[in-house]
PDB file of N, CA and C in Angstrom:
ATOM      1  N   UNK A   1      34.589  17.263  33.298  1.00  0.00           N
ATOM      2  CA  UNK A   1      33.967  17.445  31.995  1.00  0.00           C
ATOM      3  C   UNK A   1      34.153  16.206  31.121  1.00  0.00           C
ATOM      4  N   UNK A   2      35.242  15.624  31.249  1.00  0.00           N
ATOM      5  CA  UNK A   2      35.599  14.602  30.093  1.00  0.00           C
ATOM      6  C   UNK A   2      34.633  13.435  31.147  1.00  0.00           C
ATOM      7  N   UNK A   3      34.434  13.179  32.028  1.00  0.00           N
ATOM      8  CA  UNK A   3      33.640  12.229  32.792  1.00  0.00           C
ATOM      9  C   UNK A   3      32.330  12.376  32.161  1.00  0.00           C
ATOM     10  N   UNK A   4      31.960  13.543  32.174  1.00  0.00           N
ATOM     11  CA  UNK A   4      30.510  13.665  31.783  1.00  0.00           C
ATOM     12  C   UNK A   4      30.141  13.293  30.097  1.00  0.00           C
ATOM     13  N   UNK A   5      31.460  13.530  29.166  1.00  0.00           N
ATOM     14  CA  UNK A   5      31.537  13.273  28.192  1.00  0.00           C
ATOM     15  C   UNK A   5      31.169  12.118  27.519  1.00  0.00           C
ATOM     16  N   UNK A   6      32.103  10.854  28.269  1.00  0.00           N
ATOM     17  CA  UNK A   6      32.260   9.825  28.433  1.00  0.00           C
ATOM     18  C   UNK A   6      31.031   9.399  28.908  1.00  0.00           C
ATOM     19  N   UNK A   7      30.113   9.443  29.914  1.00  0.00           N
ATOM     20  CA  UNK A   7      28.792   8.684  30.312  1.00  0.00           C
ATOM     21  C   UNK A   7      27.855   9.461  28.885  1.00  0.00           C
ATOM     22  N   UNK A   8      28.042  10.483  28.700  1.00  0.00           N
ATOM     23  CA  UNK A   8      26.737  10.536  27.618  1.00  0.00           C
ATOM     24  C   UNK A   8      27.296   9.649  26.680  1.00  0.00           C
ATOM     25  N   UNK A   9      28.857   9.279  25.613  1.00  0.00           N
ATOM     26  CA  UNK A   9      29.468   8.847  25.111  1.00  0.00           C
ATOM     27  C   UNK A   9      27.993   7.361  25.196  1.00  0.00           C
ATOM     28  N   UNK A  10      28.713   6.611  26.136  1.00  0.00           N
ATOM     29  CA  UNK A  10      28.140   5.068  27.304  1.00  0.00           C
ATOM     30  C   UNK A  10      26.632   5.354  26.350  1.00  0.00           C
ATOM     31  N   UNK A  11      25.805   6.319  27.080  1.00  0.00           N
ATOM     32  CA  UNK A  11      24.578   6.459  26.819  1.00  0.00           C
ATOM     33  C   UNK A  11      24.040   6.291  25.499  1.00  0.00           C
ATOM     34  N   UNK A  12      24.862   7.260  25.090  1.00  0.00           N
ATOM     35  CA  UNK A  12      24.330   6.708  23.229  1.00  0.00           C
ATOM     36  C   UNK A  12      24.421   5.869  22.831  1.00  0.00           C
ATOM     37  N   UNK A  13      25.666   5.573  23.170  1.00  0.00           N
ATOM     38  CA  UNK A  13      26.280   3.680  22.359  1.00  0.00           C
ATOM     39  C   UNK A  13      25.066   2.808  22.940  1.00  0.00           C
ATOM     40  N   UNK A  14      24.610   3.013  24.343  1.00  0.00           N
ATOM     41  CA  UNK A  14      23.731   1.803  24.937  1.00  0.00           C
ATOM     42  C   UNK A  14      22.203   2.444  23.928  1.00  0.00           C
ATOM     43  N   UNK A  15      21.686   3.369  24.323  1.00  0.00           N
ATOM     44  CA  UNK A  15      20.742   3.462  23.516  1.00  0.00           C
ATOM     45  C   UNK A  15      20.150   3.047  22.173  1.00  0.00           C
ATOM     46  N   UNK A  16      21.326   3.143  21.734  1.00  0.00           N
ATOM     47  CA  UNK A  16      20.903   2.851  19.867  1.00  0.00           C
ATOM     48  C   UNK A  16      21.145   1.278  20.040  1.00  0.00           C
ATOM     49  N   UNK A  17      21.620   0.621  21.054  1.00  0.00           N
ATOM     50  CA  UNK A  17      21.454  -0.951  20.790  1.00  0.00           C
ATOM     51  C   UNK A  17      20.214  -1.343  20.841  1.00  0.00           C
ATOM     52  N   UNK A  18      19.505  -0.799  21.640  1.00  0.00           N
ATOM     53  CA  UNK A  18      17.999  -1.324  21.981  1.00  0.00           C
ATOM     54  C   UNK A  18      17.252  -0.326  21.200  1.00  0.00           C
ATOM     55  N   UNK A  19      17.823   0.364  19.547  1.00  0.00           N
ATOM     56  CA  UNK A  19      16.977   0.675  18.596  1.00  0.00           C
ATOM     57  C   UNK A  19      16.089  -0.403  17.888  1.00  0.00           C
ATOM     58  N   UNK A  20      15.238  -0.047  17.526  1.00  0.00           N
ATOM     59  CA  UNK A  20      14.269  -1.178  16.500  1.00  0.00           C
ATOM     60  C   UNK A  20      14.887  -1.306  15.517  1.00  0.00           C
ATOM     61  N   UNK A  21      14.635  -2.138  14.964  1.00  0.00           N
ATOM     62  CA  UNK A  21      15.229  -1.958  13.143  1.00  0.00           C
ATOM     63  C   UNK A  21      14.142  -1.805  12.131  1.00  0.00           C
ATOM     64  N   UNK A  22      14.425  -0.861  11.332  1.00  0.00           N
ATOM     65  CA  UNK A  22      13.563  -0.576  10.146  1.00  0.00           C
ATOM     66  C   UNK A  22      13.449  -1.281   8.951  1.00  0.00           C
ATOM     67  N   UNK A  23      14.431  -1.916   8.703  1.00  0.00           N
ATOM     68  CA  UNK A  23      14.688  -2.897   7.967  1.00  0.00           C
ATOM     69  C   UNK A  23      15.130  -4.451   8.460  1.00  0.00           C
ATOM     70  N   UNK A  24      14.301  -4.677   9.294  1.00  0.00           N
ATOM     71  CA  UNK A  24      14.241  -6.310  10.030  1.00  0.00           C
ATOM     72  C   UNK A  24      13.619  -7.188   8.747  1.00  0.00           C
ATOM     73  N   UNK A  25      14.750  -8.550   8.941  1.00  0.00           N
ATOM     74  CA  UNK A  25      14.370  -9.469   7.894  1.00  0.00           C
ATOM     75  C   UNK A  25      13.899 -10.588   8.573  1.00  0.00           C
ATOM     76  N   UNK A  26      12.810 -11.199   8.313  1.00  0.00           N
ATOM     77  CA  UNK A  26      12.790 -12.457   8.557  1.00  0.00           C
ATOM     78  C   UNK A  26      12.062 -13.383   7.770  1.00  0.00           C
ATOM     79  N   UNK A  27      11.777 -14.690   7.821  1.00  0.00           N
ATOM     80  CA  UNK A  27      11.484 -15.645   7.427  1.00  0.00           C
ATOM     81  C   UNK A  27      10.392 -16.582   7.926  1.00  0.00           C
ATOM     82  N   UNK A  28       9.434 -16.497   7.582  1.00  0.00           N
ATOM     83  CA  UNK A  28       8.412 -17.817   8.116  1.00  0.00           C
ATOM     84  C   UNK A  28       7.765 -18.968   7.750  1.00  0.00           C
ATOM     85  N   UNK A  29       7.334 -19.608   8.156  1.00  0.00           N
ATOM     86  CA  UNK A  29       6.387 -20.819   7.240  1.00  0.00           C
ATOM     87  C   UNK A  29       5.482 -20.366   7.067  1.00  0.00           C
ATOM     88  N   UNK A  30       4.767 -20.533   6.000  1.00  0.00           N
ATOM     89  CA  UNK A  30       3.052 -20.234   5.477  1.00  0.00           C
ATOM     90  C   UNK A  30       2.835 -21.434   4.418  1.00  0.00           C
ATOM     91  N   UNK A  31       1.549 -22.309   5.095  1.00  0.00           N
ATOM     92  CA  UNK A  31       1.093 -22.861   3.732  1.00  0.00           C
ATOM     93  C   UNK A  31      -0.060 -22.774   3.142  1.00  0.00           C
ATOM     94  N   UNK A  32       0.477 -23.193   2.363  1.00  0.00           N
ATOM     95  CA  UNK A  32      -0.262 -23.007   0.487  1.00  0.00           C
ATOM     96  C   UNK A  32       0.311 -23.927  -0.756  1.00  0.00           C
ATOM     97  N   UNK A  33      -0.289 -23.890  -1.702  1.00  0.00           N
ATOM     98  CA  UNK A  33      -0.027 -24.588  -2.669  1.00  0.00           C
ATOM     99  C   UNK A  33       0.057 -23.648  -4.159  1.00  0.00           C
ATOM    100  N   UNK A  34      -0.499 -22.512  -4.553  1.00  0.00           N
ATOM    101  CA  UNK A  34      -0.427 -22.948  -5.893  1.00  0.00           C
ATOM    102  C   UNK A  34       0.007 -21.027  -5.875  1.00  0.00           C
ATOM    103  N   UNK A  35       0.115 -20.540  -6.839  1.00  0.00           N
ATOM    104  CA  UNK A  35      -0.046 -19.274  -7.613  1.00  0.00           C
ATOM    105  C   UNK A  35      -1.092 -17.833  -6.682  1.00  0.00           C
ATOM    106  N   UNK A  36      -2.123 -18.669  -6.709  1.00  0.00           N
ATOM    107  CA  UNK A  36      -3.429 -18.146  -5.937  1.00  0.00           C
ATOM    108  C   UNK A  36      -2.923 -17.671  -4.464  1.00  0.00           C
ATOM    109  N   UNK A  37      -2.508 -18.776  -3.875  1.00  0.00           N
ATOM    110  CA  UNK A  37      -2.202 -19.010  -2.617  1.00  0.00           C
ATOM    111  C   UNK A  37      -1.014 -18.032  -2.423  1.00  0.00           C
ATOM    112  N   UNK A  38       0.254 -17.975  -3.197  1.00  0.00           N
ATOM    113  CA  UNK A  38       1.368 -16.926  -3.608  1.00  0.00           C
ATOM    114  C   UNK A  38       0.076 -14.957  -3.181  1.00  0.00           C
ATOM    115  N   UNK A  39      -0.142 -14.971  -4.215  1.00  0.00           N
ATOM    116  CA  UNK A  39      -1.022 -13.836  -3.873  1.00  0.00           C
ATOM    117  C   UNK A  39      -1.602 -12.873  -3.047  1.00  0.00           C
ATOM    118  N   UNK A  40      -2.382 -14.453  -2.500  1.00  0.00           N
ATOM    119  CA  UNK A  40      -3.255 -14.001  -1.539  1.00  0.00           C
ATOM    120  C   UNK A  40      -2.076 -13.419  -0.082  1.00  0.00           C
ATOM    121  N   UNK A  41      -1.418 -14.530   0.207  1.00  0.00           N
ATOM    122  CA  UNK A  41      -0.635 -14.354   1.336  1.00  0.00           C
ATOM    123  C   UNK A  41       0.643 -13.001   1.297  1.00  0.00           C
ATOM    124  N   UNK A  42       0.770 -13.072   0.205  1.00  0.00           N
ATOM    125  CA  UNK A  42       1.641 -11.620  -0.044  1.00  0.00           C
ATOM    126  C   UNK A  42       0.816 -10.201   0.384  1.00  0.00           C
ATOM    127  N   UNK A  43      -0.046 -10.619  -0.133  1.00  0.00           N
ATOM    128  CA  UNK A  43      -0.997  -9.771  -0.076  1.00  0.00           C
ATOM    129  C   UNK A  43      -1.811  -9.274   1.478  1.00  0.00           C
ATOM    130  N   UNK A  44      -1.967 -10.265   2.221  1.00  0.00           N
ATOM    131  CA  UNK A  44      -2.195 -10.041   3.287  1.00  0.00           C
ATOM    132  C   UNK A  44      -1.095  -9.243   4.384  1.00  0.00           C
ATOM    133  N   UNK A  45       0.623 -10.279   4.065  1.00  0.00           N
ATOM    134  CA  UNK A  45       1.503  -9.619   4.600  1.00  0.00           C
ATOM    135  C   UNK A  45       1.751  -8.372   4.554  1.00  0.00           C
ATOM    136  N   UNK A  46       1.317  -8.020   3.192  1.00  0.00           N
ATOM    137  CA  UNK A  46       1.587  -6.346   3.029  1.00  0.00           C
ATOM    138  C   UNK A  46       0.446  -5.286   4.072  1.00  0.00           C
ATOM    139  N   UNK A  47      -0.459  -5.865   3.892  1.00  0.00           N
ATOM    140  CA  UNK A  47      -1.850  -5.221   5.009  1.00  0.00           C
ATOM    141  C   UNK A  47      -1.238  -5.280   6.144  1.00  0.00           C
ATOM    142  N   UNK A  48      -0.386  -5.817   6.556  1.00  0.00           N
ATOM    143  CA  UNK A  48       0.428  -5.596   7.359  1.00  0.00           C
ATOM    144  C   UNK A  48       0.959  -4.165   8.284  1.00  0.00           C
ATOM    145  N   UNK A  49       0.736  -2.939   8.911  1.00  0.00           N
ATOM    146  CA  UNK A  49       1.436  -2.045   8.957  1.00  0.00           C
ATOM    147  C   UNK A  49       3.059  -2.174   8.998  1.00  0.00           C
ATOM    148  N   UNK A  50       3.486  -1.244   8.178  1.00  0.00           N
ATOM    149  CA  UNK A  50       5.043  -1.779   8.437  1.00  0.00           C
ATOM    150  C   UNK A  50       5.806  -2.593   7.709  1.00  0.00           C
ATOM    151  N   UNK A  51       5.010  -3.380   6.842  1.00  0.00           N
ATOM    152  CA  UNK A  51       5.900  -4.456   6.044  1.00  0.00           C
ATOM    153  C   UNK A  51       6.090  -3.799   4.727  1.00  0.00           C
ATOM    154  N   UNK A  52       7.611  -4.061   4.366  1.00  0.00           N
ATOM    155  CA  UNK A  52       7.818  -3.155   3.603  1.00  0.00           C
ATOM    156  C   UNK A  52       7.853  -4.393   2.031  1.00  0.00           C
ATOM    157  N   UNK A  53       8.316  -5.638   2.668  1.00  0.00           N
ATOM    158  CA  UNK A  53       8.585  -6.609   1.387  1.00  0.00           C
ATOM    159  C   UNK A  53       7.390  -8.096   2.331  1.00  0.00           C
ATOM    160  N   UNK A  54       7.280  -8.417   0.915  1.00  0.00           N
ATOM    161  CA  UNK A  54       6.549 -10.106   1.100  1.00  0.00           C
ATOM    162  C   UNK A  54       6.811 -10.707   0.021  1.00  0.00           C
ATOM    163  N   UNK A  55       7.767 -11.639  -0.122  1.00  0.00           N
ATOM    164  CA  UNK A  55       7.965 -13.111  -0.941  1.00  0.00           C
ATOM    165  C   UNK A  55       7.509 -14.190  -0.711  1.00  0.00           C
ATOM    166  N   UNK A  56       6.657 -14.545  -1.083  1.00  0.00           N
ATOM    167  CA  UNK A  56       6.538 -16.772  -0.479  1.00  0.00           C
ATOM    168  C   UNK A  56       6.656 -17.205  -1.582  1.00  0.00           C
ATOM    169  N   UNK A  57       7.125 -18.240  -1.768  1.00  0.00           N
ATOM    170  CA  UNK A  57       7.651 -19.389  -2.128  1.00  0.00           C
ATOM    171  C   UNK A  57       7.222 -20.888  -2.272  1.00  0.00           C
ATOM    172  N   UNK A  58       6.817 -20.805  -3.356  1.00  0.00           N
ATOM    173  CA  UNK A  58       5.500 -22.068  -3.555  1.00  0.00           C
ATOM    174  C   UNK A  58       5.850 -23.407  -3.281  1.00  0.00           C
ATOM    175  N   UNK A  59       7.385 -23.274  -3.673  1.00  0.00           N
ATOM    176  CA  UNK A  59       7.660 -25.102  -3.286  1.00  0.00           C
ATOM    177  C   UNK A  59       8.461 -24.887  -1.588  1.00  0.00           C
ATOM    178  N   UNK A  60       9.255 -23.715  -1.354  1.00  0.00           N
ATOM    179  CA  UNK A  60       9.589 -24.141  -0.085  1.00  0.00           C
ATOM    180  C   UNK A  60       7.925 -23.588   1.131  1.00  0.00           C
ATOM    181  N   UNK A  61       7.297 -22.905   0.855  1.00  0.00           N
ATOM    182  CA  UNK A  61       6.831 -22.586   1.588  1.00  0.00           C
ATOM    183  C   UNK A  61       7.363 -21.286   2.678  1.00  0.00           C
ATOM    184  N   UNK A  62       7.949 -20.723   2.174  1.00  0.00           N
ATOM    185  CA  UNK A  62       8.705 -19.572   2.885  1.00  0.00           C
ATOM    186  C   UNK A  62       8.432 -18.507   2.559  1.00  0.00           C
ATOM    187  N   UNK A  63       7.927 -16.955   3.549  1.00  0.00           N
ATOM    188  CA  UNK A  63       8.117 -16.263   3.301  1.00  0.00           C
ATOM    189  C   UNK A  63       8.765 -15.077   3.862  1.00  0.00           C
ATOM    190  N   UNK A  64       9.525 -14.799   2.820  1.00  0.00           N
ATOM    191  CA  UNK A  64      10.719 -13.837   3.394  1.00  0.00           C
ATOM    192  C   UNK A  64       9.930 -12.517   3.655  1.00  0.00           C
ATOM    193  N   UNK A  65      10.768 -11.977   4.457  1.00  0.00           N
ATOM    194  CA  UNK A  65      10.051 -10.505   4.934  1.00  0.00           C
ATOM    195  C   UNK A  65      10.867  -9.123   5.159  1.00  0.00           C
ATOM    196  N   UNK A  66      10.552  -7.885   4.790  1.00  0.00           N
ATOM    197  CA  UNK A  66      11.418  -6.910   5.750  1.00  0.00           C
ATOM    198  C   UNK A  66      10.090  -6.338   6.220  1.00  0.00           C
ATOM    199  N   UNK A  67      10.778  -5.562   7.229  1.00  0.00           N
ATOM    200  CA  UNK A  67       9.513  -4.996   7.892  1.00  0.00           C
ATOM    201  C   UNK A  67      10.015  -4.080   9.208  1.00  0.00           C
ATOM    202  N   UNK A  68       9.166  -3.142   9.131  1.00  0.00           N
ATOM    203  CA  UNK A  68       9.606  -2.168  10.259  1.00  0.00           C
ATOM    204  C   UNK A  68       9.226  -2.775  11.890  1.00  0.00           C
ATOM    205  N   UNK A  69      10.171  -3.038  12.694  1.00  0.00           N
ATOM    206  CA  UNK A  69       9.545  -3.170  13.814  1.00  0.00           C
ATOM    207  C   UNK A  69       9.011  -2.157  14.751  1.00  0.00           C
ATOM    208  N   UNK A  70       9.239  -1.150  14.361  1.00  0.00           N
ATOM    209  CA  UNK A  70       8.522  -0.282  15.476  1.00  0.00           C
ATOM    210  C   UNK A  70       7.081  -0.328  14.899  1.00  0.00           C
ATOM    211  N   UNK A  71       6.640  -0.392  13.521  1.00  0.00           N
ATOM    212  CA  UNK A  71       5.498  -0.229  13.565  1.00  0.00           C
ATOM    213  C   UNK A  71       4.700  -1.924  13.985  1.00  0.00           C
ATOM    214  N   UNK A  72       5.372  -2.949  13.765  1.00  0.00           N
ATOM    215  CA  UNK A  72       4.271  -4.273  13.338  1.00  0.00           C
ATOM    216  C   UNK A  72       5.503  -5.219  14.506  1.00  0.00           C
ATOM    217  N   UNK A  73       5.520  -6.651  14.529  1.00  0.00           N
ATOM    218  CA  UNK A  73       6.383  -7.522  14.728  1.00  0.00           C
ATOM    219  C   UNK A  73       5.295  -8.832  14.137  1.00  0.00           C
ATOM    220  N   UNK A  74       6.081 -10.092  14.219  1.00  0.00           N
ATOM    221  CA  UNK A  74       5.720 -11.141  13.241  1.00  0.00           C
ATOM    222  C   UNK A  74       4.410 -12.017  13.625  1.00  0.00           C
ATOM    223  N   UNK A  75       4.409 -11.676  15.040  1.00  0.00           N
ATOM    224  CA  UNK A  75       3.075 -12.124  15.895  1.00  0.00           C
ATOM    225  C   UNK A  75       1.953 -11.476  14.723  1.00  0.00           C
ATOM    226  N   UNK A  76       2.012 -10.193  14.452  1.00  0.00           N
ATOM    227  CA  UNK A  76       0.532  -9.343  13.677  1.00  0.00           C
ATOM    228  C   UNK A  76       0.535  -9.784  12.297  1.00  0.00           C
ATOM    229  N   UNK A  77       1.839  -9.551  11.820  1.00  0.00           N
ATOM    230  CA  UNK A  77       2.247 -10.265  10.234  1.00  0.00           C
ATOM    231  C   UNK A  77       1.571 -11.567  10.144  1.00  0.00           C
ATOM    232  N   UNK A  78       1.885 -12.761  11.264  1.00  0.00           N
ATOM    233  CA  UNK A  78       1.244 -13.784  11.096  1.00  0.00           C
ATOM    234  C   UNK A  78      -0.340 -13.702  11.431  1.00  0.00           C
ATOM    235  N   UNK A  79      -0.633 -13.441  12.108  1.00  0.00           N
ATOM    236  CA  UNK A  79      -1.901 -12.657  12.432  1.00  0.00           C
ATOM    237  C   UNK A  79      -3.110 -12.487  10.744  1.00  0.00           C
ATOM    238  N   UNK A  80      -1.904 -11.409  10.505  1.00  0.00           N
ATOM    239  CA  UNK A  80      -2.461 -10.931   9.128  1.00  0.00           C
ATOM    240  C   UNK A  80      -2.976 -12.189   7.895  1.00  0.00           C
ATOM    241  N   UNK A  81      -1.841 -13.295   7.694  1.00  0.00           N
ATOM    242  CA  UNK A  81      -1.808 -14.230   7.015  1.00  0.00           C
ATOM    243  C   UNK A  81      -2.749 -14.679   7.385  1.00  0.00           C
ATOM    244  N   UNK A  82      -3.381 -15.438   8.304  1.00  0.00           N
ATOM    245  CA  UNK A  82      -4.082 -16.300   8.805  1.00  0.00           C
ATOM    246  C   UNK A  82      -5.863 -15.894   9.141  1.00  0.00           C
ATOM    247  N   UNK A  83      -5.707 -14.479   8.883  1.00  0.00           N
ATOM    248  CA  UNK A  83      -6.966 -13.501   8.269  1.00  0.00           C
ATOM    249  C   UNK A  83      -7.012 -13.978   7.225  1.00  0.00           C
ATOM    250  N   UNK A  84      -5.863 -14.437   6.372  1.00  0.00           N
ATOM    251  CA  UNK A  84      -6.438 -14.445   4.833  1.00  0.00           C
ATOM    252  C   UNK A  84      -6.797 -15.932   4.559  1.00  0.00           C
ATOM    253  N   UNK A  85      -6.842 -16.849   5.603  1.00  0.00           N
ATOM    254  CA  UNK A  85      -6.960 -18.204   5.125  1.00  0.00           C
ATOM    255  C   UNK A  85      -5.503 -19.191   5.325  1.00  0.00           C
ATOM    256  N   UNK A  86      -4.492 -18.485   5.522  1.00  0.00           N
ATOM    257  CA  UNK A  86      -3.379 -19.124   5.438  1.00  0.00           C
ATOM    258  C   UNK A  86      -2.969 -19.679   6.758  1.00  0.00           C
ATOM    259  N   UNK A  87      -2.389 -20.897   7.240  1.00  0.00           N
ATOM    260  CA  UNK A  87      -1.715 -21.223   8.062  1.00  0.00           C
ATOM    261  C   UNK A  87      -0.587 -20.640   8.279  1.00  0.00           C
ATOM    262  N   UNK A  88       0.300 -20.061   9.416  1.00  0.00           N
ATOM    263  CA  UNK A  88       1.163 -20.064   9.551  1.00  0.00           C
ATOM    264  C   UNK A  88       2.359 -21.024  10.552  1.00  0.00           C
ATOM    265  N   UNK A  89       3.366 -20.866  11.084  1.00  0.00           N
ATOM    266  CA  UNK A  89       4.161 -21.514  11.600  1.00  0.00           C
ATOM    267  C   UNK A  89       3.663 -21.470  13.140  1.00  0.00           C
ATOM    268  N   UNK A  90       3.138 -20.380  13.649  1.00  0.00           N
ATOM    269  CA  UNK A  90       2.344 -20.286  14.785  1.00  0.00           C
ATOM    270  C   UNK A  90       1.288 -19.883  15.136  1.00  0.00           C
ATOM    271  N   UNK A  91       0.270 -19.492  14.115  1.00  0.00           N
ATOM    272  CA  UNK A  91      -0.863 -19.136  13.928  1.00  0.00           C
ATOM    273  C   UNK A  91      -1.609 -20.365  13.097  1.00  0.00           C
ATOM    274  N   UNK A  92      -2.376 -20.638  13.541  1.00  0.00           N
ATOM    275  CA  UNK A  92      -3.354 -21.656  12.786  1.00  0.00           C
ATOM    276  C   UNK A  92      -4.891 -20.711  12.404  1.00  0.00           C
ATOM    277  N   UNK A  93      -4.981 -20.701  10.555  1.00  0.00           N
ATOM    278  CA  UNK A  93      -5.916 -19.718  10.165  1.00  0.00           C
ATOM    279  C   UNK A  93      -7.546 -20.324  10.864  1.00  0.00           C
ATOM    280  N   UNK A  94      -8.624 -19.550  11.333  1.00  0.00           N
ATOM    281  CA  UNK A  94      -9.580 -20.087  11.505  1.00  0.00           C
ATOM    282  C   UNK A  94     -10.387 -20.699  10.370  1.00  0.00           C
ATOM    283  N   UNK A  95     -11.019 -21.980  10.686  1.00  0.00           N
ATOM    284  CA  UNK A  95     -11.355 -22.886   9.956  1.00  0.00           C
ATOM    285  C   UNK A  95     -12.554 -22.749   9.047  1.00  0.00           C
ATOM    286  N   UNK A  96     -13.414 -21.673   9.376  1.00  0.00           N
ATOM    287  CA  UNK A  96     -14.417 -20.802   8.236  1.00  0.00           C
ATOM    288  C   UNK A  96     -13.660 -19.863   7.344  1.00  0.00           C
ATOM    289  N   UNK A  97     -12.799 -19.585   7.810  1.00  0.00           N
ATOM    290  CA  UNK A  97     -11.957 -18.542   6.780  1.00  0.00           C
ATOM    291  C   UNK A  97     -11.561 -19.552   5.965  1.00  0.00           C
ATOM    292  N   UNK A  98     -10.690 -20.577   6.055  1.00  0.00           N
ATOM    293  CA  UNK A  98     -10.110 -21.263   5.645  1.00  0.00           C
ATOM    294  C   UNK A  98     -11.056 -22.147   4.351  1.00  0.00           C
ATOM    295  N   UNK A  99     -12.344 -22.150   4.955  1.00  0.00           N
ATOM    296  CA  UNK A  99     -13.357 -23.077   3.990  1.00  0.00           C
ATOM    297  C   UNK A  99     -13.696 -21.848   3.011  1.00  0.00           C
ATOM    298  N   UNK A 100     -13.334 -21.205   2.682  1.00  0.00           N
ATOM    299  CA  UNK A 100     -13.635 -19.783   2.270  1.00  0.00           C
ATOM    300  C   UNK A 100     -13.104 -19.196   0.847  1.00  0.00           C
ATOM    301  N   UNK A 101     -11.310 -20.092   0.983  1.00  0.00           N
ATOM    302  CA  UNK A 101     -10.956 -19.719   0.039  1.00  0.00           C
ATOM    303  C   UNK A 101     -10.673 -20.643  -1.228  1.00  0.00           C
ATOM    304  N   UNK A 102     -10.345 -20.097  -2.343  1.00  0.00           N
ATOM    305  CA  UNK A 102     -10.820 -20.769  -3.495  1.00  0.00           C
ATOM    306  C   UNK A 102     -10.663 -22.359  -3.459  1.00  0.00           C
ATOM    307  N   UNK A 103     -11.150 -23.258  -4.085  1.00  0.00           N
ATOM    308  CA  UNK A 103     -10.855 -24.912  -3.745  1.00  0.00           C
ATOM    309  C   UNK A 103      -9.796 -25.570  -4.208  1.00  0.00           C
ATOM    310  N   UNK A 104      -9.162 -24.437  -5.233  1.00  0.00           N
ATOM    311  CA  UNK A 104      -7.699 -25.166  -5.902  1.00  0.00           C
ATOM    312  C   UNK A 104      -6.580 -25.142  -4.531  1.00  0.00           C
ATOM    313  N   UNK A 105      -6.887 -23.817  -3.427  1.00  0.00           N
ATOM    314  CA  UNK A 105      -6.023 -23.476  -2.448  1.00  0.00           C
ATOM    315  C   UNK A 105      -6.098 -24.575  -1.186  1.00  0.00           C
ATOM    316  N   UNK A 106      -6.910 -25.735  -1.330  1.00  0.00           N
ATOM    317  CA  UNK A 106      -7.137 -26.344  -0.223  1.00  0.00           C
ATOM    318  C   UNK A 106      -5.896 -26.886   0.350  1.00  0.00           C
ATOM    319  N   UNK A 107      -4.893 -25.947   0.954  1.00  0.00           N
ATOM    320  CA  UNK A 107      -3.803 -26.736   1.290  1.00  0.00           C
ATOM    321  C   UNK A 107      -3.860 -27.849   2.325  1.00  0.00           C
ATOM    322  N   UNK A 108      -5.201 -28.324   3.201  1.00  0.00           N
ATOM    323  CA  UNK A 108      -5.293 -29.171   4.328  1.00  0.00           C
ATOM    324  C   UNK A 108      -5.579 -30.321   3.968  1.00  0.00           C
ATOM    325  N   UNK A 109      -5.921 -30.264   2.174  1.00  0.00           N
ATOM    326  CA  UNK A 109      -6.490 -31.572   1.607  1.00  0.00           C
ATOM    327  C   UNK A 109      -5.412 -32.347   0.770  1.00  0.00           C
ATOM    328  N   UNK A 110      -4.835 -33.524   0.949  1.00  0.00           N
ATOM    329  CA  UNK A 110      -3.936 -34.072   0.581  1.00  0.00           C
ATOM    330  C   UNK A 110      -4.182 -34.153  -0.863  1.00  0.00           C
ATOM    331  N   UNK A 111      -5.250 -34.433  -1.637  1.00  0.00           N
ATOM    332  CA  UNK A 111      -5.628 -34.315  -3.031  1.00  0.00           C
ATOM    333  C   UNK A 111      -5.657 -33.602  -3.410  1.00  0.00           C
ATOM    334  N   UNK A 112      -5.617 -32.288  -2.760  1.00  0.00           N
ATOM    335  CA  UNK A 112      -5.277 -30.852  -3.761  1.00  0.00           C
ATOM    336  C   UNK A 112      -3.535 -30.908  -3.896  1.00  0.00           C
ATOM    337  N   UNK A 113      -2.917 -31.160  -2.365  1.00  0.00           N
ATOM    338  CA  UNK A 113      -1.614 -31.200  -2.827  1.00  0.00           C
ATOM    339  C   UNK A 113      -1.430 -31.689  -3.802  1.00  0.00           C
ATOM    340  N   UNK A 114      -1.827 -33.257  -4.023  1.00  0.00           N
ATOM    341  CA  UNK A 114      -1.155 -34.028  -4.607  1.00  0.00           C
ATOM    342  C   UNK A 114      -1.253 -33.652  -6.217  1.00  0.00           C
ATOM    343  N   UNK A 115      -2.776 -33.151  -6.237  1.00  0.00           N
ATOM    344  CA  UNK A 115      -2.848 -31.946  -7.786  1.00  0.00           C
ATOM    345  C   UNK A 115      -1.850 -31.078  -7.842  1.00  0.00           C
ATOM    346  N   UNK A 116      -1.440 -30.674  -7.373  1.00  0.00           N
ATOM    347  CA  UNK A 116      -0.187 -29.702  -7.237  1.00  0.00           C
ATOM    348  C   UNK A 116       0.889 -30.192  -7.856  1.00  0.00           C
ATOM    349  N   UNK A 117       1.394 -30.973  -7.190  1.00  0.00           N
ATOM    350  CA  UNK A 117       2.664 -31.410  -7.420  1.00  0.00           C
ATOM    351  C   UNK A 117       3.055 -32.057  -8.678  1.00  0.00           C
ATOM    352  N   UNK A 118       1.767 -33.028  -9.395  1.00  0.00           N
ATOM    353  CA  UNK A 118       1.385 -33.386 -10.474  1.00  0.00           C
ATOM    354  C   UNK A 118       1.593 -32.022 -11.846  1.00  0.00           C
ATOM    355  N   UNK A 119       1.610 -30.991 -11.403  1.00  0.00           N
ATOM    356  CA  UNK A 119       1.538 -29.985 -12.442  1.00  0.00           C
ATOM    357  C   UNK A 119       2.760 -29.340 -13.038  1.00  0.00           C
TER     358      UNK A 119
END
């Protein structure tokens, strides 16, 4: 009896390691430049199934995340971004989407940066 105890004991402990997490954090690159760009990409992350938070970060370019993994993982999250026009760290947004969104957001154009940074 205590044998049998002990392997279900084993079993649970092993099981719940290879649980998902509901509250998974992570971090990615997305660029953008201004306010607009903040928005939009939050905004997409959340369309996200599963994402429970979206922060980016205008001067580092970061956006922090929680997010359920059983429902989404960062492949779709980025996915999502890059629907909206945004580059990500491994997703590159398609280039009609991209011509698409407003012209202050042109993050591929060095003269919009450089408007940026100027401000």
């Amino acid at each position: 009896m205590k044998n049998i105890i002990a392997i279900l004991g084993i079993f649970l402990i092993g099981a719940t390691g290879f649980a998902q997490n509901k509250n998974a954090k992570a971090t990615i690159d997305v660029d953008g430049v201004c306010g607009m760009c903040k928005q939009r990409i939050e905004k997409a992350s959340i369309k996200a199934k599963g994402v429970k938070s979206a922060i980016w970060d205008v001067d580092t370019h970061q956006l922090a995340l929680i997010y359920n993994e059983e429902k989404t993982d960062l492949t779709k999250i980025q996915q999502s971004v890059a629907d909206s026009g945004h580059d990500t760290q491994d997703i590159k947004a398609k280039d009609e989407v991209y011509e698409n969104i407003d012209p202050c957001c042109k993050y591929r154009d060095q003269q919009v940066i450089d408007d940026h940074q100027n401000d």
